[in-house]
N, C-alpha and C. Protein backbone atom coordinates (compact mmCIF):
# COMPACT_ATOMS: atom_id res chain seq x y z
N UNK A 1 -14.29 -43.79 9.22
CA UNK A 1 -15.73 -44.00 9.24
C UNK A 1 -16.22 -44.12 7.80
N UNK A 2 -16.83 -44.81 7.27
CA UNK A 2 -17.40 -45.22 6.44
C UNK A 2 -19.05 -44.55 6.27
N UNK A 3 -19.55 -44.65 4.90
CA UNK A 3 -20.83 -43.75 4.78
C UNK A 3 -21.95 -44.64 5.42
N UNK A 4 -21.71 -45.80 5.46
CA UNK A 4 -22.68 -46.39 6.49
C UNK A 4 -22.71 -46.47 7.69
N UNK A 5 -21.63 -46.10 8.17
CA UNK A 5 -21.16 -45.93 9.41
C UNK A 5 -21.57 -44.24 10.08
N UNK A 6 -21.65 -43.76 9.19
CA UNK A 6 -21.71 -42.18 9.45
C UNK A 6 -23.37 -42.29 9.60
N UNK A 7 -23.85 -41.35 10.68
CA UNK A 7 -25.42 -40.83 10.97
C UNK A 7 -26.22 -39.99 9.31
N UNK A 8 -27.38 -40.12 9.63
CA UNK A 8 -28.25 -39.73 8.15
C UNK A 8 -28.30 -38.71 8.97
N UNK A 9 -28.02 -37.25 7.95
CA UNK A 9 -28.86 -36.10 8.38
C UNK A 9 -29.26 -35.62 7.02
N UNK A 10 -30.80 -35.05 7.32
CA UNK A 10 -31.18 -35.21 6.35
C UNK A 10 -31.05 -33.86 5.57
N UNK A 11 -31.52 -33.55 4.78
CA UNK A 11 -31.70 -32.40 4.15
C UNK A 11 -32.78 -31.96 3.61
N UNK A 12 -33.41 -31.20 3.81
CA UNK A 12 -35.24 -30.79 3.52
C UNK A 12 -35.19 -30.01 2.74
N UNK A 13 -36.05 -29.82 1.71
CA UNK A 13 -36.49 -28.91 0.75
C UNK A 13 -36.67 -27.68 1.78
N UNK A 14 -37.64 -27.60 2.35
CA UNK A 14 -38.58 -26.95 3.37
C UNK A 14 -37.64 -26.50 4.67
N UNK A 15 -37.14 -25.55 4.98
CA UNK A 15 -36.68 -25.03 6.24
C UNK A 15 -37.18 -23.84 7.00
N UNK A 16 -37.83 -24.18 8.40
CA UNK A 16 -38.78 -23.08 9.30
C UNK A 16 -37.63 -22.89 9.79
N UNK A 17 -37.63 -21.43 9.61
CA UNK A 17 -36.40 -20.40 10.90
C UNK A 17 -37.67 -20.37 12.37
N UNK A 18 -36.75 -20.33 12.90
CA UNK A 18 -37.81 -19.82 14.83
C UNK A 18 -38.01 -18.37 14.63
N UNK A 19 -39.23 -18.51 15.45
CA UNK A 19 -40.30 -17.47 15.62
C UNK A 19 -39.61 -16.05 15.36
N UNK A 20 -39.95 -15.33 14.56
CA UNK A 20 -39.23 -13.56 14.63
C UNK A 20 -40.50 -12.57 15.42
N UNK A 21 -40.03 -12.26 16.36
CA UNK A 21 -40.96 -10.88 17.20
C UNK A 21 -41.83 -9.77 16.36
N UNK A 22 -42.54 -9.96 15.91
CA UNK A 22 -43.11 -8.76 14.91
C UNK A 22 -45.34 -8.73 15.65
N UNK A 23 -45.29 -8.37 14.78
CA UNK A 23 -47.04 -8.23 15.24
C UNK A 23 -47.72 -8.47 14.10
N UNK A 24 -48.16 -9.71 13.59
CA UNK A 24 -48.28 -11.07 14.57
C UNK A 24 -46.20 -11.41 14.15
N UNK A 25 -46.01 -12.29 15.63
CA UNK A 25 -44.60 -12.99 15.06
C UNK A 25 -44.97 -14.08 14.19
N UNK A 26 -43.67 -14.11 13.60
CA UNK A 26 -43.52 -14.85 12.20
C UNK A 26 -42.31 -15.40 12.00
N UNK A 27 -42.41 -16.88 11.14
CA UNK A 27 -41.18 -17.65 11.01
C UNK A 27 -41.26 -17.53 9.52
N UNK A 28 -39.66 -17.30 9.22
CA UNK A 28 -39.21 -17.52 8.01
C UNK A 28 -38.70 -18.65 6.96
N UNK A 29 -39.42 -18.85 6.01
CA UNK A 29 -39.36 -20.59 5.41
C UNK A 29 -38.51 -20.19 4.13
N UNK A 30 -37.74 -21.11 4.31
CA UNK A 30 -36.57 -21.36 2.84
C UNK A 30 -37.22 -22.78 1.97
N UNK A 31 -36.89 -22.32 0.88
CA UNK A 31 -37.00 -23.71 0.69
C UNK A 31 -35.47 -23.57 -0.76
N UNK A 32 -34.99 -25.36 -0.79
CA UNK A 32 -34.62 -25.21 -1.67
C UNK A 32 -32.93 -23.93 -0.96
N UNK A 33 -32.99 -23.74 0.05
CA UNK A 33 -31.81 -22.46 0.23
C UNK A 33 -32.44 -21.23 -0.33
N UNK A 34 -33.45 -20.88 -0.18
CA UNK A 34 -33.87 -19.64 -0.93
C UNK A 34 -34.71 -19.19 0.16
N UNK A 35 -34.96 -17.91 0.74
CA UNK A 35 -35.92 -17.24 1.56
C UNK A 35 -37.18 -16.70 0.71
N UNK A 36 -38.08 -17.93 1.02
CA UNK A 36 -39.37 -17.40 -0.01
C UNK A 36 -40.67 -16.41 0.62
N UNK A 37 -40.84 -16.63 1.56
CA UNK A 37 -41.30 -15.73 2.56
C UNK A 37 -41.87 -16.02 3.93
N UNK A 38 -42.56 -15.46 4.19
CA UNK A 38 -42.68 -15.49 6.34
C UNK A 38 -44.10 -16.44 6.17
N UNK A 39 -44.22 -17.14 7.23
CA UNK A 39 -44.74 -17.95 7.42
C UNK A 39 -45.63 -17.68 9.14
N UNK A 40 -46.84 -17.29 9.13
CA UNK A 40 -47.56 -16.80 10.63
C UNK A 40 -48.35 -17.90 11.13
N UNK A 41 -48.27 -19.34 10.73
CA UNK A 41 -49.54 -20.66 10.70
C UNK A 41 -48.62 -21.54 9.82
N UNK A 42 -48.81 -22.65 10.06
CA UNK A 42 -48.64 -24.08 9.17
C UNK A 42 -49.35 -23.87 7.94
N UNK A 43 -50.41 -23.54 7.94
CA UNK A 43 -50.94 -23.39 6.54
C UNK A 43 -50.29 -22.49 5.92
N UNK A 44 -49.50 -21.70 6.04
CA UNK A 44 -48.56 -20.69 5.30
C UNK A 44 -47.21 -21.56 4.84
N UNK A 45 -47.19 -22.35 5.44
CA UNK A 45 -45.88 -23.18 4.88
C UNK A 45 -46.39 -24.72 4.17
N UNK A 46 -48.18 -24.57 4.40
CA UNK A 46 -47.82 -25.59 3.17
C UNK A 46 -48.27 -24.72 1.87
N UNK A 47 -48.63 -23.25 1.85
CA UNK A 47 -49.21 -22.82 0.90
C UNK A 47 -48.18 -22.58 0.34
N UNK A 48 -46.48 -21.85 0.98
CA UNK A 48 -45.48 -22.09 -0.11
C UNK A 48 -44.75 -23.09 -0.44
N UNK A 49 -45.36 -24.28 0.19
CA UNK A 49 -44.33 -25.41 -0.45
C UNK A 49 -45.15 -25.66 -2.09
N UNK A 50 -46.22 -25.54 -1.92
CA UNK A 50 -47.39 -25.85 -3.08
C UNK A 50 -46.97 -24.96 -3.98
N UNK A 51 -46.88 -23.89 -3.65
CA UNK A 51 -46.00 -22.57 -4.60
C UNK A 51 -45.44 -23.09 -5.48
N UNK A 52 -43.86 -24.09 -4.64
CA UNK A 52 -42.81 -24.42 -5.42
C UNK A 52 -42.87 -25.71 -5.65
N UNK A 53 -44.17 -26.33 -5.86
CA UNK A 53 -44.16 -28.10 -6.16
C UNK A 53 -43.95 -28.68 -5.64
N UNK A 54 -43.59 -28.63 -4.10
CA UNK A 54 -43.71 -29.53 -3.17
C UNK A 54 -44.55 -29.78 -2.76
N UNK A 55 -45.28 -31.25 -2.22
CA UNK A 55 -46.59 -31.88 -1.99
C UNK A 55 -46.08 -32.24 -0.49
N UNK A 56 -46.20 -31.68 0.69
CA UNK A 56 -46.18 -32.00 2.01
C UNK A 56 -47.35 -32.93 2.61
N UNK A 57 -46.69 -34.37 2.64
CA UNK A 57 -47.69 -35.60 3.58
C UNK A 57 -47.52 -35.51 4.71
N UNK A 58 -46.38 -34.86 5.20
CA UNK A 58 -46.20 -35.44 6.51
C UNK A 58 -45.37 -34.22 7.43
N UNK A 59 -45.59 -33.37 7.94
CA UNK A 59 -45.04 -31.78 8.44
C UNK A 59 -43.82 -32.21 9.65
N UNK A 60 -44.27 -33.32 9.94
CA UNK A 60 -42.82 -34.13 11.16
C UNK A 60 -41.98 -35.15 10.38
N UNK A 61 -42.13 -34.93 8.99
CA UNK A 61 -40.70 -35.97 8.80
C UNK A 61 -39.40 -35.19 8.57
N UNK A 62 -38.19 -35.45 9.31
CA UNK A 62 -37.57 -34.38 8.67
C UNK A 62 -36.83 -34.43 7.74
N UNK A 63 -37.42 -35.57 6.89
CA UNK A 63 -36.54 -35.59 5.35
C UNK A 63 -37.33 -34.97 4.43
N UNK A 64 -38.70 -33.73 5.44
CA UNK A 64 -39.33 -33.05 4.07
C UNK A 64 -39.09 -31.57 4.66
N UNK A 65 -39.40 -31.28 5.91
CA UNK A 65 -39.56 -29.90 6.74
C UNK A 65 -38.39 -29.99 7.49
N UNK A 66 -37.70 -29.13 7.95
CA UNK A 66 -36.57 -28.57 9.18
C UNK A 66 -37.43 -27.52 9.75
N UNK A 67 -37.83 -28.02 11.38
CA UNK A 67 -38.55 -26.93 11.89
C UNK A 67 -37.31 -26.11 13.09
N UNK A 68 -37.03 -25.21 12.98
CA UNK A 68 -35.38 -24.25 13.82
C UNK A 68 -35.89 -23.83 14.79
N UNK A 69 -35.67 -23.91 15.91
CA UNK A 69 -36.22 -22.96 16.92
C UNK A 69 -38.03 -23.44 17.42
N UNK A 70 -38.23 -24.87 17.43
CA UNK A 70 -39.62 -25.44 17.84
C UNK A 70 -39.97 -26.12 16.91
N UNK A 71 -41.11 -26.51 17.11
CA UNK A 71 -42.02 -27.49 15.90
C UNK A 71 -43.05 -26.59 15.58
N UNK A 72 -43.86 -27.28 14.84
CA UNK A 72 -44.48 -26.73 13.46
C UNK A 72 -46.17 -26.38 14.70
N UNK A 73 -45.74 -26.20 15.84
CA UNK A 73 -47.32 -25.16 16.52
C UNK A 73 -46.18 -24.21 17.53
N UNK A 74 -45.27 -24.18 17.50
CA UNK A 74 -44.31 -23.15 18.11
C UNK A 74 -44.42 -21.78 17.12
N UNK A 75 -45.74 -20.70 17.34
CA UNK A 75 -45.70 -19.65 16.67
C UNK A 75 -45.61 -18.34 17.56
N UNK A 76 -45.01 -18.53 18.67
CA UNK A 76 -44.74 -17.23 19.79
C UNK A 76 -43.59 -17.41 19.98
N UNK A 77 -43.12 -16.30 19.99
CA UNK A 77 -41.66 -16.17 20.87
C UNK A 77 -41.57 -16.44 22.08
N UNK A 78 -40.93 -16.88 22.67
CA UNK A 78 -40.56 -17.46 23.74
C UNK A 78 -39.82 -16.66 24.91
């Protein structure tokens, strides 16, 4: 197989872990491979991407965000 031949997966600055059980539950955002902190709302994950110089246009592309365990209004455990 060849690299054009092979599927794009992408790799995101930005990675949402799924929902953790706490009061309120909360998802945990990496960015970069680094656990920068918990995330309870979308606006918490664009306030740390802004942190670390990332400018988020678009919260469903996933060559910017990896959302694990739901998309980016999945904030209850299931």
């Amino acid at each position: 197989m060849t690299e054009i031949a092979s599927p794009h997966i992408p790799h995101p600055r930005i990675l949402v872990l799924g929902v953790q059980p706490g009061t309120p539950p909360f998802r945990i955002v990496e960015i970069d491979g680094q656990v920068v902190g918990e995330a309870r709302a979308i606006t918490d994950v664009l306030a740390a991407a802004s942190a670390a110089g990332i400018t988020v246009h678009d919260l469903d592309d996933p060559d910017v965000v990896r959302w694990v365990g739901g998309d980016k209004f999945t904030w209850l455990p299931h």
